[in-house]
Protein backbone atom coordinates (compact mmCIF):
# COMPACT_ATOMS: atom_id res chain seq x y z
CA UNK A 1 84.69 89.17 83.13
CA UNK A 2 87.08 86.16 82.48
CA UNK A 3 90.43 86.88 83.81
CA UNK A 4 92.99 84.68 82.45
CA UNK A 5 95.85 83.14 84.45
CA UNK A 6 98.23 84.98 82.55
CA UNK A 7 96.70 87.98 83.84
CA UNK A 8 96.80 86.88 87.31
CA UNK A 9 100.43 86.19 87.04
CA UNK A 10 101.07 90.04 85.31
CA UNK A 11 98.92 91.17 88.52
CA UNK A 12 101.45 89.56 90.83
CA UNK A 13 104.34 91.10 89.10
CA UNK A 14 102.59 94.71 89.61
CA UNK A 15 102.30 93.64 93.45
CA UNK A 16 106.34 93.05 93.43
CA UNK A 17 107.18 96.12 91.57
CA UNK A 18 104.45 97.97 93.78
CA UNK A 19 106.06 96.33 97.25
CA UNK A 20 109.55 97.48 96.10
CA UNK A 21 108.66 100.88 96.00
CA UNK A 22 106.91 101.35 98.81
CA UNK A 23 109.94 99.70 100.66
CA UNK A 24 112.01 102.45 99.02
CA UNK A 25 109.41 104.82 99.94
CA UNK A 26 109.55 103.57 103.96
CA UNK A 27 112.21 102.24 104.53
CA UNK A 28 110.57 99.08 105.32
CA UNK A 29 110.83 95.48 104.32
CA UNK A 30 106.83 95.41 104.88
CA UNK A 31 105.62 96.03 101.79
CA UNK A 32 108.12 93.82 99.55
CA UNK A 33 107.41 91.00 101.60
CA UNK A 34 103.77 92.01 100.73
CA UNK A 35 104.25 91.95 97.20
CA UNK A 36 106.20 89.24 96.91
CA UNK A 37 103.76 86.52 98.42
CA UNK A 38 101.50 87.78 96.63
CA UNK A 39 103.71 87.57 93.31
CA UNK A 40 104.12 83.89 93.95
CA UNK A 41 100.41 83.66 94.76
CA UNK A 42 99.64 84.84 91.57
CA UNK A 43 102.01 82.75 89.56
CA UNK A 44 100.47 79.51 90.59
CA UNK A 45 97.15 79.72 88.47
CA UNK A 46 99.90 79.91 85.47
CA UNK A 47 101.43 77.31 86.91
CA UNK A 48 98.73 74.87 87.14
CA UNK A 49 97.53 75.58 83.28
CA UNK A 50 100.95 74.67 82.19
CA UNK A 51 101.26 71.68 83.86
CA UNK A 52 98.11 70.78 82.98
CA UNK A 53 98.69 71.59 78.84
CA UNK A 54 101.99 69.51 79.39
CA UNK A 55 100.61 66.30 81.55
CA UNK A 56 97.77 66.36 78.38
CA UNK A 57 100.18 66.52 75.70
CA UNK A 58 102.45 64.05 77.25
CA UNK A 59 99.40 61.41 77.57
CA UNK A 60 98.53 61.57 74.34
């Protein structure tokens, strides 16, 4: 199974919206800190393939 990095990123958004409600659930900052770091662990594979597609197009 090839998971693209658009995928990955959608994944990290889940983990944000999943963090927030468990830190409405507890009463805890815990679990949004969770989710975020993973949200913006997530995002870099996008990240990398854009600046990849741009740094090609702009060599060309």
């Amino acid at each position: 199974m090839n998971i693209t990095p658009l995928q990955i990123y959608f994944i990290g958004q889940v983990a944000i919206v999943t963090g927030a409600w468990g830190m409405d659930l507890t009463g805890s900052m815990w679990p949004m800190a969770f989710g975020a770091s993973t949200g913006c662990m997530c995002t870099a594979p996008l990240v990398r393939q854009l600046l990849a597609r741009w740094r090609e197009r702009r060599s060309r």
